[in-house]
N, C-alpha and C. Protein backbone atom coordinates (compact mmCIF):
# COMPACT_ATOMS: atom_id res chain seq x y z
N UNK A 1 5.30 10.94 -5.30
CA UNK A 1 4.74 11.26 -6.59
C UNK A 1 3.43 10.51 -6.83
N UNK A 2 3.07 9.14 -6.39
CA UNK A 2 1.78 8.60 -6.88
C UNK A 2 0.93 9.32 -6.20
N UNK A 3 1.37 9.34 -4.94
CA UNK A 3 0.17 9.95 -3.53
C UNK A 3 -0.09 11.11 -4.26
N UNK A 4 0.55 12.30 -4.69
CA UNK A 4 0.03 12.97 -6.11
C UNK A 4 -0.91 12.87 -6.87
N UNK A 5 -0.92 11.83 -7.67
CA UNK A 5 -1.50 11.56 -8.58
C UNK A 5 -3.27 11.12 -8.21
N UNK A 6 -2.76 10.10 -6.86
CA UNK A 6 -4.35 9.90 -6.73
C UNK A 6 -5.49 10.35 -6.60
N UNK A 7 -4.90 12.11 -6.71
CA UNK A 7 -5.68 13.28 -6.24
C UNK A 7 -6.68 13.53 -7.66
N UNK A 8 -5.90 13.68 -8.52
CA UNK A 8 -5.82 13.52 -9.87
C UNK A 8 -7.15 12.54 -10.43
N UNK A 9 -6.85 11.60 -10.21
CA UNK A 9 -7.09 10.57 -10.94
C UNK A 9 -9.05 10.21 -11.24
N UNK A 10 -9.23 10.10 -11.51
CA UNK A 10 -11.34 10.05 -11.78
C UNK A 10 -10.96 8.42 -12.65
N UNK A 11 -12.11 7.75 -11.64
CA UNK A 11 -12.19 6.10 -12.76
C UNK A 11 -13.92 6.44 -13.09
N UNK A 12 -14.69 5.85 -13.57
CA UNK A 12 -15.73 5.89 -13.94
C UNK A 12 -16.28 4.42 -14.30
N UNK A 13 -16.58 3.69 -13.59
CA UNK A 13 -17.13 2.22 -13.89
C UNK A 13 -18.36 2.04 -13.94
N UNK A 14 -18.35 1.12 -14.55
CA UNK A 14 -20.43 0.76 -15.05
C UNK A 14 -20.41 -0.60 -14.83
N UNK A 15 -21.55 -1.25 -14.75
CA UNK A 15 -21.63 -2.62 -14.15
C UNK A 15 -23.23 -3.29 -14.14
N UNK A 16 -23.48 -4.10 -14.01
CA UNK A 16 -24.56 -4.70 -13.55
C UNK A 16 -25.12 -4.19 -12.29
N UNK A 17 -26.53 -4.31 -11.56
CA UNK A 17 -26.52 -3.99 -10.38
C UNK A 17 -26.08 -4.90 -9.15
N UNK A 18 -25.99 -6.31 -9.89
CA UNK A 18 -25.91 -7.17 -8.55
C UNK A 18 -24.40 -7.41 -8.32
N UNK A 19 -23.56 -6.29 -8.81
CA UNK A 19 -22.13 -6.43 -8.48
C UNK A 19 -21.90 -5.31 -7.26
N UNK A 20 -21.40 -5.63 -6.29
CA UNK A 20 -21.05 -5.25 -5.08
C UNK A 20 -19.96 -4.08 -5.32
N UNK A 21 -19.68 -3.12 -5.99
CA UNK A 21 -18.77 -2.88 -6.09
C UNK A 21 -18.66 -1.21 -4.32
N UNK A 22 -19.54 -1.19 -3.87
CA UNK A 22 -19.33 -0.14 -2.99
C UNK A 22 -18.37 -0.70 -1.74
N UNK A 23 -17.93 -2.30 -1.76
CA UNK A 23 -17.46 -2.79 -0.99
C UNK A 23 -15.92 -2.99 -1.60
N UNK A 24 -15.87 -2.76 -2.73
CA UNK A 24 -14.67 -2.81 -3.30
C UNK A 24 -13.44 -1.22 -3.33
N UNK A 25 -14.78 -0.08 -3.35
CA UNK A 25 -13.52 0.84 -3.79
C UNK A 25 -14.46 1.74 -2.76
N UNK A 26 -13.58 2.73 -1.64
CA UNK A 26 -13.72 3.81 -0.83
C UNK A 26 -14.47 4.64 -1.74
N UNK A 27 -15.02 5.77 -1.00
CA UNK A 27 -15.57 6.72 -1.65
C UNK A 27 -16.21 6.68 -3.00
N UNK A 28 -17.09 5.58 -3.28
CA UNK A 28 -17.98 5.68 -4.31
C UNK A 28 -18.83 6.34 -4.64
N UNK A 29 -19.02 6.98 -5.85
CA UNK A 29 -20.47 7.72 -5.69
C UNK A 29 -21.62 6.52 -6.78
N UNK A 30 -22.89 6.89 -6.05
CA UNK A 30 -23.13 5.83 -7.14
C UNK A 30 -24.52 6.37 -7.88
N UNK A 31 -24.37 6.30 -9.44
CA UNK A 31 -25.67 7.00 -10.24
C UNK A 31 -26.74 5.72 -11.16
N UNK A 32 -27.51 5.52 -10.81
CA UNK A 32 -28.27 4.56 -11.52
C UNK A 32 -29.09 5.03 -12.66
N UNK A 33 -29.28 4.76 -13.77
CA UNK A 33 -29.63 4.99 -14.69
C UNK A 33 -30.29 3.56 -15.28
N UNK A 34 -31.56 4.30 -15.75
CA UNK A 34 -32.17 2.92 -16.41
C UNK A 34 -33.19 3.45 -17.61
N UNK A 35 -33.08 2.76 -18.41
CA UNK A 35 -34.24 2.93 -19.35
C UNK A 35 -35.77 2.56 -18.73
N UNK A 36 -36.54 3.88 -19.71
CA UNK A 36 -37.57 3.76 -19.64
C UNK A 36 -38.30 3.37 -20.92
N UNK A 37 -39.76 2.56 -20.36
CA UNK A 37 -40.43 1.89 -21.23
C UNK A 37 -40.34 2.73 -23.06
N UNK A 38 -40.59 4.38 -23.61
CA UNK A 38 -40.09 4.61 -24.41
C UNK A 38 -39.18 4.25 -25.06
N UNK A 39 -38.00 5.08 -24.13
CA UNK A 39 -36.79 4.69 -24.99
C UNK A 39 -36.28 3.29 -25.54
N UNK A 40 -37.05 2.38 -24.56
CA UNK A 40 -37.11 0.62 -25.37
C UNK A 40 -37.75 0.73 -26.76
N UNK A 41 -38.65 1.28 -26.50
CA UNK A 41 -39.21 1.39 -27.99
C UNK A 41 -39.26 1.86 -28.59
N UNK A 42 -38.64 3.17 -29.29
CA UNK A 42 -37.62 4.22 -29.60
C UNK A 42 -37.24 3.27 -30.46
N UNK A 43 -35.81 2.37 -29.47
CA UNK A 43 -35.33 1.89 -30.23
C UNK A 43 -35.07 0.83 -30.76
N UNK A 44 -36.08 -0.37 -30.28
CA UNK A 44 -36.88 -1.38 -31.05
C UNK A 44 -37.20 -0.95 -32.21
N UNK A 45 -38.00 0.14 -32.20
CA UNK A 45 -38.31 0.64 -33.52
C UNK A 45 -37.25 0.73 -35.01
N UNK A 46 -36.53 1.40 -34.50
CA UNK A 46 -35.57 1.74 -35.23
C UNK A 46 -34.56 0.60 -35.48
N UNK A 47 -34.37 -0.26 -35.03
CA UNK A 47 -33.70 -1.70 -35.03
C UNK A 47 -34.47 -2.82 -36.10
N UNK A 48 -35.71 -2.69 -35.72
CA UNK A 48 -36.85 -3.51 -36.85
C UNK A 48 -36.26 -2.91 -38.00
N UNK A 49 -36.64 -1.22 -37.95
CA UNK A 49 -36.79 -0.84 -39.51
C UNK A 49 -35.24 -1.04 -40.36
N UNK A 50 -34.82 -1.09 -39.59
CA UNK A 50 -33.15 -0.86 -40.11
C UNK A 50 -32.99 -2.69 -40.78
N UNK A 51 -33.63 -3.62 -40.14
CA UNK A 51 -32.77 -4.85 -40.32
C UNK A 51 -33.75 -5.20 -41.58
N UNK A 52 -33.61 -5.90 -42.72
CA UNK A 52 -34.19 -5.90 -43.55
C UNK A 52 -35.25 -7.07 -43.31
N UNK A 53 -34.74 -7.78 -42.59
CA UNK A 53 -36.13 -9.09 -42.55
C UNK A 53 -36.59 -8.53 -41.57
N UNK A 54 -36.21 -8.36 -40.52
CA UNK A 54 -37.37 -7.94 -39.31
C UNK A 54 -38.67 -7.20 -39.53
N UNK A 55 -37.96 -6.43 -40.60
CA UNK A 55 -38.80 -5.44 -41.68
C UNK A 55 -39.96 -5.80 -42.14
N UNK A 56 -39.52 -6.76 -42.96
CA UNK A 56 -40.34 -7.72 -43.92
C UNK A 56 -41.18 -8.39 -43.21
N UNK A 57 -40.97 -9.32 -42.30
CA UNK A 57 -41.93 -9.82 -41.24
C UNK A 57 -42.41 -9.04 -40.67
N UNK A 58 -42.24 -8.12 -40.22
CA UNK A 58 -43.24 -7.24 -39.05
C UNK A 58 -44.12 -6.52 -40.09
N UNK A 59 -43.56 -6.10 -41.54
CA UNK A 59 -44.59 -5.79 -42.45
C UNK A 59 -45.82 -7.15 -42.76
N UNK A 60 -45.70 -8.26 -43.08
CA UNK A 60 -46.39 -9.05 -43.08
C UNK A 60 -47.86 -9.32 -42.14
N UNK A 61 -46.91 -9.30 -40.74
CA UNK A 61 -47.61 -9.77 -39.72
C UNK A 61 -47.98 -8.11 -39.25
N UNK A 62 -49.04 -7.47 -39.15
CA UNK A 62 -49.10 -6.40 -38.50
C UNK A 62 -49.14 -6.07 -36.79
N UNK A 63 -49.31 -7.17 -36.37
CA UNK A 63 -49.16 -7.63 -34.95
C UNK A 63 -47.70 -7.81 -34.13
N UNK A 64 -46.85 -8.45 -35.17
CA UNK A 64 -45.89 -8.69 -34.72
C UNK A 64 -44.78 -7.66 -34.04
N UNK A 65 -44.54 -6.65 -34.63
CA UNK A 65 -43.59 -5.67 -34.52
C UNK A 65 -44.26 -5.31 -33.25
N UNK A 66 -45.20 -5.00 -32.96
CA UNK A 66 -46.32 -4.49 -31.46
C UNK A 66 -45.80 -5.51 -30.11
N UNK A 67 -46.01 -6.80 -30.36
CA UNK A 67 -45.76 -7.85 -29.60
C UNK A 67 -44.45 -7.83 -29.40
N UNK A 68 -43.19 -7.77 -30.28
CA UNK A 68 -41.91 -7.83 -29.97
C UNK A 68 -41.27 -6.62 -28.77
N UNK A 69 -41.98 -5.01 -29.52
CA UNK A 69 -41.91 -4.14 -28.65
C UNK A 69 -42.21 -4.12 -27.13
N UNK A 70 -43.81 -4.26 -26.81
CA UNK A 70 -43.91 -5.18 -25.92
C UNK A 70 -43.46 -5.66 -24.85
N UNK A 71 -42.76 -7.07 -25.70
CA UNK A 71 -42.61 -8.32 -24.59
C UNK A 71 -41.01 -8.06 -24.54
N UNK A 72 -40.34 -7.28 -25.25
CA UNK A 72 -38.81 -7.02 -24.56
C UNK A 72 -38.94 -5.55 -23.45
N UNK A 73 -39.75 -4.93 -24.18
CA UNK A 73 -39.78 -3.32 -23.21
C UNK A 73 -40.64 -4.00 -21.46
N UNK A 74 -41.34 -4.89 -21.32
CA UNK A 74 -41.90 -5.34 -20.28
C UNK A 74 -40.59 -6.36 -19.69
N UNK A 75 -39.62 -7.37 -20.11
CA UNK A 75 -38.84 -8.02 -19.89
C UNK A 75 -37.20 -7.13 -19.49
N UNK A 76 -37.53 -6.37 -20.57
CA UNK A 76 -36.01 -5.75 -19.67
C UNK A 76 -35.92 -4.55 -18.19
N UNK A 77 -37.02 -4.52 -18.17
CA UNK A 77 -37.17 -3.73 -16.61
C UNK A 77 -36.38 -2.82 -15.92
N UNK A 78 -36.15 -1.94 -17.52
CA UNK A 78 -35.24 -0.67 -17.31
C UNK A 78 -33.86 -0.79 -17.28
N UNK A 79 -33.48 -2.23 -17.99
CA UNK A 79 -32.34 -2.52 -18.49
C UNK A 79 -31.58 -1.80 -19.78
C-alpha cells in the first residue's frame, strides 16, 4: 500500500540556494525564481506608503524613499 502511494504523492520545497538539497531527494526538478530589480520596487513602494512614518520621512526627505529603493533593490540580488 505505501509503494502505492509514492506514486501519488508531489512535495514541493523552497529553500535558499546554498542548500544542497539535489543530494538529498532522487529525482528533483529544480525551478529558480528570483526577483527582478522592479518588482523590488513595486514593492518598496507600496511598503513606504502603507507604513505611516516611513511615509512621513520619505515625505520630508525627498531623496530618501529613492535611496532606500535603491540600496535594498541593488543588495538583494534577486532575492
Amino acid at each position: 500500500m505505501l509503494r502505492m502511494l509514492e506514486t501519488f504523492t508531489q512535495l514541493f520545497i523552497t529553500s535558499r540556494p546554498h542548500l544542497e538539497l539535489q543530494t538529498r531527494f532522487a529525482n528533483l526538478s529544480h525551478i529558480e525564481i528570483t526577483a527582478n530589480h522592479t518588482d523590488i520596487q513595486v514593492y518598496l513602494e507600496s511598503e513606504i506608503s502603507a507604513n505611516s512614518r516611513m511615509s512621513l520621512l520619505t515625505t520630508r526627505d525627498t531623496t530618501l524613499k529613492a535611496q532606500i529603493i535603491n540600496t535594498i533593490s541593488r543588495k538583494a540580488k534577486g532575492m
